[in-house]
Protein backbone atom coordinates (compact mmCIF):
# COMPACT_ATOMS: atom_id res chain seq x y z
CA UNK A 1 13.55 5.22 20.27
CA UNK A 2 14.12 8.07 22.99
CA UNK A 3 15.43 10.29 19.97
CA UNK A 4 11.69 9.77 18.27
CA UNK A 5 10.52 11.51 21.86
CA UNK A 6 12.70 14.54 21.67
CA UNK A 7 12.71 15.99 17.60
CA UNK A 8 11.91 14.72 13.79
CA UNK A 9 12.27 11.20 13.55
CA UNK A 10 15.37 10.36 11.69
CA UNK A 11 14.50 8.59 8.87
CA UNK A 12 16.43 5.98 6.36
CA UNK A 13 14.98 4.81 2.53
CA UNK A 14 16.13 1.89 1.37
CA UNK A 15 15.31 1.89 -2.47
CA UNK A 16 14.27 5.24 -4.90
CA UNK A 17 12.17 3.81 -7.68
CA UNK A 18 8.34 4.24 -7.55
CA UNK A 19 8.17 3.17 -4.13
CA UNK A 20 10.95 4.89 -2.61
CA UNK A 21 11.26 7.96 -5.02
CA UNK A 22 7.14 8.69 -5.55
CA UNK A 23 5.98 7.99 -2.31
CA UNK A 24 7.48 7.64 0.48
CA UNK A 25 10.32 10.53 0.08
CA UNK A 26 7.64 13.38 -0.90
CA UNK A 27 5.64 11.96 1.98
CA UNK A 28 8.45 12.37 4.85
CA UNK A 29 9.54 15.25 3.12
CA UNK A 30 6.57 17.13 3.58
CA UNK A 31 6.16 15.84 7.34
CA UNK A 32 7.47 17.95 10.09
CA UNK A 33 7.41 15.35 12.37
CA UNK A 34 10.39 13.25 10.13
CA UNK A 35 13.62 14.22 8.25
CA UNK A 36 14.87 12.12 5.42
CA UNK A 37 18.50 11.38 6.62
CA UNK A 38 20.07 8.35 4.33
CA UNK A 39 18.30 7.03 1.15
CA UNK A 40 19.91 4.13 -0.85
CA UNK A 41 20.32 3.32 -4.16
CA UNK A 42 22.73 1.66 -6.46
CA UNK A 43 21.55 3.22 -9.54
CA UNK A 44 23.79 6.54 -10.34
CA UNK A 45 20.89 8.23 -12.10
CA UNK A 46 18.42 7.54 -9.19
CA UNK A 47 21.20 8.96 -6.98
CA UNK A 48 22.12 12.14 -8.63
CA UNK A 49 17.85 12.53 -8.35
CA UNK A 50 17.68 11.82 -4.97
CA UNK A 51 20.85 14.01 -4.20
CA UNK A 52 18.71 16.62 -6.19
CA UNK A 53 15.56 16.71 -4.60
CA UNK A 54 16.71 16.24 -1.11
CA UNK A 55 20.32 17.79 -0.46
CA UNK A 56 20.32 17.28 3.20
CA UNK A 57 20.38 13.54 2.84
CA UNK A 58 22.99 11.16 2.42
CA UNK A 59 22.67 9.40 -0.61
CA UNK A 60 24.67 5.72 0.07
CA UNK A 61 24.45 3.00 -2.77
CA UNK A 62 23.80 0.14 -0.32
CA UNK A 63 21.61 -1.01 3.10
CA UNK A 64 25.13 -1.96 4.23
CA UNK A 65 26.56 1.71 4.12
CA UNK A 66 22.89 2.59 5.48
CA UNK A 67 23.08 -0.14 8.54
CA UNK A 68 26.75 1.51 9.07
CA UNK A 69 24.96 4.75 9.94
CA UNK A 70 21.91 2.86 12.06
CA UNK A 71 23.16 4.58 14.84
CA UNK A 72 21.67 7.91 14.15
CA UNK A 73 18.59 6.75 12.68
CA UNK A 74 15.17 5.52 14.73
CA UNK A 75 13.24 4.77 11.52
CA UNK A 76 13.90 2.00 8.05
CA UNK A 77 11.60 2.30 4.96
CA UNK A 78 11.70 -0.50 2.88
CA UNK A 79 10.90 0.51 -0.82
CA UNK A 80 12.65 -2.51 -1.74
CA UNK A 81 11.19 -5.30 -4.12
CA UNK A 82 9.47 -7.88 -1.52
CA UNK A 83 12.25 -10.77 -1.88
CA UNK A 84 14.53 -8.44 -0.33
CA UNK A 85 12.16 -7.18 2.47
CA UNK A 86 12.88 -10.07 5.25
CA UNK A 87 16.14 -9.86 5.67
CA UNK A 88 16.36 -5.97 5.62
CA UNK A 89 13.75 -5.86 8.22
CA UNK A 90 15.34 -8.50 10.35
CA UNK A 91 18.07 -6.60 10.04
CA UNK A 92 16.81 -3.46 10.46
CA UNK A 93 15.10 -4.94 13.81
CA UNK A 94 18.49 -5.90 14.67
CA UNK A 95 19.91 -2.19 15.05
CA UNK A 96 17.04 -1.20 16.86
CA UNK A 97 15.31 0.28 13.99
CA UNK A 98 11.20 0.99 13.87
CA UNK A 99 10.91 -0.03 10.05
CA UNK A 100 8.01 0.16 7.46
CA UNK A 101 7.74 -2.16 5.30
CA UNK A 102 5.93 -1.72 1.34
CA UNK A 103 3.22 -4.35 0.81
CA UNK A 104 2.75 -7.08 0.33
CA UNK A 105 5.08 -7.25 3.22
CA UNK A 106 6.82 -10.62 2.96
CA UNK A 107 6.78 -13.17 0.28
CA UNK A 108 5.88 -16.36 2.64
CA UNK A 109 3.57 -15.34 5.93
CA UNK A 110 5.86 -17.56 8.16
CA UNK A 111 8.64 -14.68 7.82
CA UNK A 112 6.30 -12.06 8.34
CA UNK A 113 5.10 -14.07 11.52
CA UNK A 114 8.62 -14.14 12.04
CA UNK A 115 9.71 -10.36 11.71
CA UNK A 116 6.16 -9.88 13.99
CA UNK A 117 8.04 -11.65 16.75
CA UNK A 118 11.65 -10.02 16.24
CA UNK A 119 9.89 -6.82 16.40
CA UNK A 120 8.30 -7.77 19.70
CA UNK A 121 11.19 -8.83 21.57
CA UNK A 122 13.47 -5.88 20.40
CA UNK A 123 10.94 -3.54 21.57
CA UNK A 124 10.34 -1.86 17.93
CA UNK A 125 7.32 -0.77 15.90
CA UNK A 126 7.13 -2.48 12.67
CA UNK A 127 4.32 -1.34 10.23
CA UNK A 128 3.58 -2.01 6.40
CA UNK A 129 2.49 0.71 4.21
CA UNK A 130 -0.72 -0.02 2.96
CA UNK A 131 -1.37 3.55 1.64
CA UNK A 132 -4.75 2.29 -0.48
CA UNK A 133 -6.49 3.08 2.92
CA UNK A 134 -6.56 6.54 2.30
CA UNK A 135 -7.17 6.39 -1.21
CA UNK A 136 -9.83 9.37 -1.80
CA UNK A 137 -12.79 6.80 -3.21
CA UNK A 138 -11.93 4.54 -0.31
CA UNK A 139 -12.86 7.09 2.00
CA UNK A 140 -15.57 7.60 0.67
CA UNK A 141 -17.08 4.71 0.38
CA UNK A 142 -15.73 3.93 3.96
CA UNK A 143 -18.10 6.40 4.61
CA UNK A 144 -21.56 5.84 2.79
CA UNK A 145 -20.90 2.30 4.15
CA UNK A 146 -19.99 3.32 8.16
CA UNK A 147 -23.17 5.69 7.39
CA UNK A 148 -25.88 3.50 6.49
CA UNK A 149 -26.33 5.45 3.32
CA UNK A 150 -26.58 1.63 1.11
CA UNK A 151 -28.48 -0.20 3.73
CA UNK A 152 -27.52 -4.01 4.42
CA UNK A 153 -24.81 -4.30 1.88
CA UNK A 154 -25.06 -7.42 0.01
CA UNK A 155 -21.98 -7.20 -2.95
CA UNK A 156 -18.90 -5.11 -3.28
CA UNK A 157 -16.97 -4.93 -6.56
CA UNK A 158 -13.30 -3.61 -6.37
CA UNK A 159 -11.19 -3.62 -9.44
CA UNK A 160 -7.70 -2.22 -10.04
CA UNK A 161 -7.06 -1.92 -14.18
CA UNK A 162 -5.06 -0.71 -16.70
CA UNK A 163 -3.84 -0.88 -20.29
CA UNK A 164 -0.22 -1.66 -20.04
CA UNK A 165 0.77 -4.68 -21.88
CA UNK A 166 4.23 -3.41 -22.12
CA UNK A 167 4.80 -4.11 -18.58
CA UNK A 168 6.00 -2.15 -15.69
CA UNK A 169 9.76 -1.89 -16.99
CA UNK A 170 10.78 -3.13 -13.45
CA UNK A 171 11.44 -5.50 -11.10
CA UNK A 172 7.40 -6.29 -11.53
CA UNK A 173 8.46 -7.81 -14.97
CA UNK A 174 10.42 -10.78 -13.97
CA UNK A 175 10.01 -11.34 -10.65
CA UNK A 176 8.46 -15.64 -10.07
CA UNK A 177 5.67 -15.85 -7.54
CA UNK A 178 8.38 -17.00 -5.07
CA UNK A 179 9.88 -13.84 -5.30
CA UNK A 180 6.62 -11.99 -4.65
CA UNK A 181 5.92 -11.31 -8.24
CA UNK A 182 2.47 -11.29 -9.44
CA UNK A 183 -0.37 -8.92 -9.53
CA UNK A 184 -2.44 -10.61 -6.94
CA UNK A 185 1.05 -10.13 -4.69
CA UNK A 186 0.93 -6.23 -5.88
CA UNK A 187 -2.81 -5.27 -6.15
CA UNK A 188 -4.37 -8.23 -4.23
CA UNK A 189 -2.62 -6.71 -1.23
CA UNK A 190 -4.51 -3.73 -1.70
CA UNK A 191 -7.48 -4.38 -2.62
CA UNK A 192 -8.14 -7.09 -0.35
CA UNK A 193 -6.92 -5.23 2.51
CA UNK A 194 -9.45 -3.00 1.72
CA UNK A 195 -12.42 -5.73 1.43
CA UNK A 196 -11.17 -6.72 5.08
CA UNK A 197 -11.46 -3.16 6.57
CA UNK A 198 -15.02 -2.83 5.06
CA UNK A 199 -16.47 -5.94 5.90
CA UNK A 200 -14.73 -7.90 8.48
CA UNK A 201 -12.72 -11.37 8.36
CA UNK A 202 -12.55 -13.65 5.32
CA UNK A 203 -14.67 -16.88 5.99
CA UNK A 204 -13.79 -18.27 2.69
CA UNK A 205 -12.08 -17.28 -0.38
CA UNK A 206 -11.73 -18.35 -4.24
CA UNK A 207 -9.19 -17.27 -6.82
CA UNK A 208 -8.35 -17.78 -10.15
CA UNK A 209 -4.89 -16.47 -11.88
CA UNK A 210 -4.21 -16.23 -15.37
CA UNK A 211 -0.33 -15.17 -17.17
CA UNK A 212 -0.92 -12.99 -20.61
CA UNK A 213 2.84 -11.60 -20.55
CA UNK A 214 6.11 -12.74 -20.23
CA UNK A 215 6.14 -13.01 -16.38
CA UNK A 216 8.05 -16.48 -15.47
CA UNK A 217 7.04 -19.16 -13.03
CA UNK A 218 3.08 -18.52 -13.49
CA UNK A 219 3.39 -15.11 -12.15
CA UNK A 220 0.11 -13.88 -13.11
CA UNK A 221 -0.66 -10.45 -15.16
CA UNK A 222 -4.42 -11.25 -14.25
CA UNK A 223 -6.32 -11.85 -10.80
CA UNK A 224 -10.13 -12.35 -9.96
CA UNK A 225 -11.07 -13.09 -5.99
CA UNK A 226 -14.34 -13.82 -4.46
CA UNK A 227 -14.20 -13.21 -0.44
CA UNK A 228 -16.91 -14.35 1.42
CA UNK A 229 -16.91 -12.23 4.78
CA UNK A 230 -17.88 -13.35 8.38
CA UNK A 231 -20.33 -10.45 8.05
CA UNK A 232 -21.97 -12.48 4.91
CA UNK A 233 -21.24 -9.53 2.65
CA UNK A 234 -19.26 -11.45 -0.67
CA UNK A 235 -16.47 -8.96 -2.01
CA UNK A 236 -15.33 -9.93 -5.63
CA UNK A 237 -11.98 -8.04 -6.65
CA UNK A 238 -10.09 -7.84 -9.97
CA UNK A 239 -6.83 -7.16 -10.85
CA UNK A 240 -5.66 -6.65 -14.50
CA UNK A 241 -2.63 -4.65 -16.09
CA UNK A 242 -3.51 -5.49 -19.58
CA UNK A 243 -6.88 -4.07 -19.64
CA UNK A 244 -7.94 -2.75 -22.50
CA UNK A 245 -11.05 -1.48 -21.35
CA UNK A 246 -11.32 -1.34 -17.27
CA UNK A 247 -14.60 -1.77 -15.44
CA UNK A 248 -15.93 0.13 -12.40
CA UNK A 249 -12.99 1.09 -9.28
CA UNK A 250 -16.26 0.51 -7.15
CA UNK A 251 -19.35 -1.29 -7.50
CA UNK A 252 -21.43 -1.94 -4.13
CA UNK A 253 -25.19 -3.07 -4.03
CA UNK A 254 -26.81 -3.12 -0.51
CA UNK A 255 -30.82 -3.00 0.60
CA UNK A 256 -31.34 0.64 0.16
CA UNK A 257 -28.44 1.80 -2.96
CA UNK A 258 -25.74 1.40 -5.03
CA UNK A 259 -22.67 3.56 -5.54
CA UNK A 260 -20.56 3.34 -7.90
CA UNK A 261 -17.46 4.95 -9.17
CA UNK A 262 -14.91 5.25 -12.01
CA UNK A 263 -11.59 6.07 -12.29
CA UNK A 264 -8.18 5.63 -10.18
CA UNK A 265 -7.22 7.67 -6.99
CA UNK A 266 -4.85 10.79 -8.29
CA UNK A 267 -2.81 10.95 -5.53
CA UNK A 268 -0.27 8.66 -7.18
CA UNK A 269 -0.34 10.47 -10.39
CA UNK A 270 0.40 13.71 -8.57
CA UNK A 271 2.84 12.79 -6.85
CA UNK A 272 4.58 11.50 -10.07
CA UNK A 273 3.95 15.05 -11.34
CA UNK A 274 6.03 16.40 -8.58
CA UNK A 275 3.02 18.08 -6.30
CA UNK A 276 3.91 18.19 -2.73
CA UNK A 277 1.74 16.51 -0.29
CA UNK A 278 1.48 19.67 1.37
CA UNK A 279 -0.19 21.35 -1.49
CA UNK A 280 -4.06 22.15 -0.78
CA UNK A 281 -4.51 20.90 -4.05
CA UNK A 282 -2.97 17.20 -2.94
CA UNK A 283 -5.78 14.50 -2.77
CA UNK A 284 -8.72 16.91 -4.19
CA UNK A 285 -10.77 14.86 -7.02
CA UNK A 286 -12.32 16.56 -9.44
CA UNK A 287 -15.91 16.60 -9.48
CA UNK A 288 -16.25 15.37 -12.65
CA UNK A 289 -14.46 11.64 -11.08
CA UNK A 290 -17.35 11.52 -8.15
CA UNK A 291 -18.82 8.11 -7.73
CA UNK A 292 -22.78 8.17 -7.92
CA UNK A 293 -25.17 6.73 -4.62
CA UNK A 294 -28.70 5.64 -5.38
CA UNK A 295 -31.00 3.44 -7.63
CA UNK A 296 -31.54 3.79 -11.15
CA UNK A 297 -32.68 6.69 -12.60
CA UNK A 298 -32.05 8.40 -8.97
CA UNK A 299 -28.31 8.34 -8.65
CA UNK A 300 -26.54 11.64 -7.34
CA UNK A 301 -22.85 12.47 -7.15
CA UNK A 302 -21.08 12.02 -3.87
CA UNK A 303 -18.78 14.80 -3.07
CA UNK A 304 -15.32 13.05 -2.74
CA UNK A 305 -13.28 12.85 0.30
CA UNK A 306 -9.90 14.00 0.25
CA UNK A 307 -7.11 11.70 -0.47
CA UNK A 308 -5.09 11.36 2.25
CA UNK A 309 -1.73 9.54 2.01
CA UNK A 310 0.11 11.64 4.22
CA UNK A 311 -1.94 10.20 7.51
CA UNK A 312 -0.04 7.15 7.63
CA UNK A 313 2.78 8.77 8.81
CA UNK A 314 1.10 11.47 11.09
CA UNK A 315 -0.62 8.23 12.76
CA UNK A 316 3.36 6.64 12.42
CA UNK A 317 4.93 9.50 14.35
CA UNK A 318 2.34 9.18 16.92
CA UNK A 319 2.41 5.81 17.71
CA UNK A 320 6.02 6.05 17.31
CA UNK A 321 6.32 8.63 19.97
CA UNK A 322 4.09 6.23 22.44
CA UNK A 323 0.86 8.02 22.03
CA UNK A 324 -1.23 6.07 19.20
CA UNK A 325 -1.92 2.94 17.70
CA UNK A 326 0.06 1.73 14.36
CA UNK A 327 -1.63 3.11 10.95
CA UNK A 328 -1.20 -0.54 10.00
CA UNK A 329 -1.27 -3.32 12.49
CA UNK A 330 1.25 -6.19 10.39
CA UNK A 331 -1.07 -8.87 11.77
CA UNK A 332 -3.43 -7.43 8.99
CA UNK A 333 -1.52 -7.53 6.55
CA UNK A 334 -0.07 -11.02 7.95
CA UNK A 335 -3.78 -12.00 7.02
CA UNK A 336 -4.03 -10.40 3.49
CA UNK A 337 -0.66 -12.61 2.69
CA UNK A 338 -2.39 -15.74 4.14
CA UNK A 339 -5.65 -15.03 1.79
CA UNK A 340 -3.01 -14.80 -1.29
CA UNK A 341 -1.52 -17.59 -0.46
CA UNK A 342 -4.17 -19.83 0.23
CA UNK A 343 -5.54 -18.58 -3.84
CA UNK A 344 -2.24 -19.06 -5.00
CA UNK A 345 -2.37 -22.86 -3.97
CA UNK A 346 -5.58 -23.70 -5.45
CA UNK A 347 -6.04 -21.25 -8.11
């Protein structure tokens, strides 16, 4: 939009729980480029937080009172639980709004096909945050791998784990797999996303789902997926949130070395912790979480690369403003959904 051109790009929320209220406010916040104008939420605790931490935005309790205001807004973020994310994008669209959407985008690829086209012919960006890109191990790997440093890679372990058998304690719970419940919906987006920018296009693909909680309509707590790439490399990915003893993040044999690494990202947890972003702190793992490169008994520690959440909107506000590429073409994640899909039918 012309205002996106001429000063920050004013900037809606739609939704302040983990999505809304850990990420992507502290991110815009932080960003010079954006101000946080309108943030929604129905929840009067959530509210009185958001009023809190950002006083110069309107706090509304719903998209409707947000949609009233569309007028003086270029940009929608959709922190929203996924059943919900169609319609407020096609709406969104509607106004004339750029919108970003959280993963896993859509519950059914034929509306995220759908919003692709919408987007198109209203002459709006649409974009879906898939901030796992900039994870600090991610990068890198990205980079041993990009380097040569492994050789021909051959096998590339990903998992996601925890030990939470209590649940989430939100919408994760008891959302079905229509809904877009489901850890291969929450992580598989992720972590297959990130198979796909390592090693190409899925040629084939193999899942199997499992339920160990109280999740309804086979909505799994449990995910394993083997990817075999156009490249030849096979990726095999787990997801588990009742874990009670996790394996590897990263575990990646080629022809020359291994690496492998330990441990979640800690951008998330700092952000929960309240550290801005901005802080030269933000993203820095500690040495002591460095993945290791080599064969055995000749393994060495590879420095991490900084975690780097914030890029997806610096590389937002530039395509935005006409003069870069989207941080996250939706056609890729339109692909992810289609790979989850395609396990969720036979798995």
């Amino acid at each position: 939009m012309s205002q996106a051109s001429r000063g920050p790009i004013r900037t809606g929320l739609v939704g302040f729980g983990i999505s809304g209220g850990v990420f992507h406010a502290p991110l815009i916040e932080a960003d010079p480029d954006y101000s946080l104008d309108v943030i929604v939420t129905a929840d009067p605790e959530r509210a009185a937080e958001a009023a809190r931490r950002y006083p110069k935005a309107r706090v509304v309790p719903t998209p409707e009172a947000l949609f009233a205001l569309a007028t003086d807004l270029d940009l929608l973020i959709l922190g929203t639980p996924p059943l919900t994310h169609f319609d407020l994008a096609a709406t969104a669209i509607s106004h004339g709004l750029h919108v970003v959407v959280d993963k896993p985008f859509v519950t059914a690829s034929a509306h995220g096909q759908e919003l692709l086209t919408r987007a198109t012919d209203a002459g709006v960006q649409l974009t879906v945050f898939q901030n796992r890109r900039w994870d600090a191990d991610f990068l890198t790997l990205q980079k041993l791998v990009q380097g040569g440093a492994l050789g021909e890679i051959r096998t590339f372990e990903s998992r996601f784990e925890w030990w939470r058998p209590e649940g989430f304690g939100n919408w994760r719970d008891t959302a079905t797999l229509a809904e877009g419940g489901g850890i291969l919906h929450d992580l598989g987006a992720h972590l297959i996303d990130q198979a796909v920018r390592l090693f190409g296009a899925v040629e084939e693909s193999y899942g199997e789902t499992a339920n160990h909680g109280p999740h309804p309509d086979g909505a799994e707590t449990e995910a394993f997926v083997s990817l075999l790439h156009e490249s030849g490399v096979r990726s095999r990915l787990w997801m588990n949130g009742m874990a009670a003893q996790v394996g590897p993040r990263f575990h990646v044999l080629g022809s020359r070395a291994g690496y492998t690494k330990w441990g979640l990202d800690s951008q998330e947890p700092a952000l929960v912790a309240g550290m801005s972003p901005s802080d030269p702190a933000y993203g820095v793992d500690s040495q002591e979480s460095w993945g290791v490169l080599g064969i055995d008994g000749a393994t060495e520690p590879v420095p991490a690369e900084k975690g780097a959440y914030p890029t997806f909107y610096n590389e937002l506000a530039t395509a935005l403003r006409g003069e870069g590429s989207l941080p996250v073409a939706p056609a890729e994640s339109l692909e992810v959904l289609k790979v989850i899909e395609k396990i969720h039918a036979f798995a």
